[in-house]
C-alpha atoms as a PDB file:
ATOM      1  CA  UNK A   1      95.219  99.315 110.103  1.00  0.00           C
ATOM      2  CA  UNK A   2      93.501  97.127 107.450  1.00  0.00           C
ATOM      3  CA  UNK A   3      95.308  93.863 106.495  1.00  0.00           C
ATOM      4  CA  UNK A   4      95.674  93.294 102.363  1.00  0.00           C
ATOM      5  CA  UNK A   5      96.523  89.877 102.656  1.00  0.00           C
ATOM      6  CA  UNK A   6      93.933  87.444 100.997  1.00  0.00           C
ATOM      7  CA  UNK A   7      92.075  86.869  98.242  1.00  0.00           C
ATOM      8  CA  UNK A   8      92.224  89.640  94.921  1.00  0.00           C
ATOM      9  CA  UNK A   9      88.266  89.530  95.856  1.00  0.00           C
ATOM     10  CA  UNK A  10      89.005  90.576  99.378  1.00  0.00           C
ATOM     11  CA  UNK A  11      90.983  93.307  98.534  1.00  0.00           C
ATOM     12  CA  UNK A  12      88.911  94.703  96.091  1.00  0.00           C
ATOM     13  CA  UNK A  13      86.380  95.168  98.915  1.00  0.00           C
ATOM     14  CA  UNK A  14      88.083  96.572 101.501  1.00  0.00           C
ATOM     15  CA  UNK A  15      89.565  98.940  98.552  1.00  0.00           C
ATOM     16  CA  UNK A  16      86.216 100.135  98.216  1.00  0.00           C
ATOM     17  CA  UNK A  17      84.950 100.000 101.901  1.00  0.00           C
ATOM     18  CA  UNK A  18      88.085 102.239 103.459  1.00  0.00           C
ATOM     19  CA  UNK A  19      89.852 103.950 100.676  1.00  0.00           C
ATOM     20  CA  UNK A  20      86.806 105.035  98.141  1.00  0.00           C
ATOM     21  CA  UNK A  21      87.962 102.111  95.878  1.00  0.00           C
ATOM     22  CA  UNK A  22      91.086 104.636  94.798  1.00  0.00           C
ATOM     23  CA  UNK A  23      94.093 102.344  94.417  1.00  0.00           C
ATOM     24  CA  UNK A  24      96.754 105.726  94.319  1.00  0.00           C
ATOM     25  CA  UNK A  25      95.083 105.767  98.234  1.00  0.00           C
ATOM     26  CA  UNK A  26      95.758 102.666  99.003  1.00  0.00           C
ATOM     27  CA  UNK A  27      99.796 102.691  97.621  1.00  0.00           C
ATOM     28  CA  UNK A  28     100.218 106.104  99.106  1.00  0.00           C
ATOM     29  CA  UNK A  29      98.963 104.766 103.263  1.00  0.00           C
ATOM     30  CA  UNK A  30     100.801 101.522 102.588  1.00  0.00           C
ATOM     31  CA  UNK A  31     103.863 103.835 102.113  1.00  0.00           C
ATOM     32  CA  UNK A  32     103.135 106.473 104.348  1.00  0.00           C
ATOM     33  CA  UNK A  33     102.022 103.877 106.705  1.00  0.00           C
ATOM     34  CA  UNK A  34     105.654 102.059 106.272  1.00  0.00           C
ATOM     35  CA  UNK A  35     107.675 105.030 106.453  1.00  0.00           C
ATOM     36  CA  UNK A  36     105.917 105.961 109.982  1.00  0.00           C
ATOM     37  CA  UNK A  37     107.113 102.246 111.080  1.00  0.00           C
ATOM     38  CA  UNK A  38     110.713 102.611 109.977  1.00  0.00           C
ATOM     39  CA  UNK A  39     111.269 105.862 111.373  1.00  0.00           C
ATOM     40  CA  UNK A  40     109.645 104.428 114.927  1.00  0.00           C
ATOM     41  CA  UNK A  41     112.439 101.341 114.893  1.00  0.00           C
ATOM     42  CA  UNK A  42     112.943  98.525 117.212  1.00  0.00           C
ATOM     43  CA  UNK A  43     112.874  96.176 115.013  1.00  0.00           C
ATOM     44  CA  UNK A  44     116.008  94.683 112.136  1.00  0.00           C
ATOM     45  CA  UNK A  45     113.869  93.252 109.514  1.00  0.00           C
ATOM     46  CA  UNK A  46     111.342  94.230 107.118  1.00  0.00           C
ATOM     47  CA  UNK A  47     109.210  92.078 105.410  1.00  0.00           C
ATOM     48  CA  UNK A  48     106.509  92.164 103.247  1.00  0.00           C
ATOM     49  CA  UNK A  49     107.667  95.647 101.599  1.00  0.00           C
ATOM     50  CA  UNK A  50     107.197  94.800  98.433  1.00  0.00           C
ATOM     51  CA  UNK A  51     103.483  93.795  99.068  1.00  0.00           C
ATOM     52  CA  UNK A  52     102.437  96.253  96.129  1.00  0.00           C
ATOM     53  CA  UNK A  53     103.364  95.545  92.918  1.00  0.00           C
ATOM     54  CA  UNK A  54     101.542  95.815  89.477  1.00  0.00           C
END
């Protein structure tokens, strides 16, 4: 799991450290990611799910 909370300079590295610096990657685990923790439950609330945005 990598965090992408922080600074635009923060992301931008760990962008290119763990997801060859391809944003499509990055949207596509934070959704796929998501989806694996909705369908896993025990929880009521969801924040933070519109973290990516243009």
């Amino acid at each position: 799991m990598i965090d992408v909370d922080g600074s635009e300079a923060t992301f931008i590295k760990k962008m290119e450290r763990y997801f060859n610096n391809d944003i499509h990657y990055v949207v596509n685990s934070f959704y796929d990611e998501s989806i694996k923790m909705v369908e896993a439950g025990g929880f009521d609330i969801i924040g933070h799910f519109d973290k990516i945005r243009a």
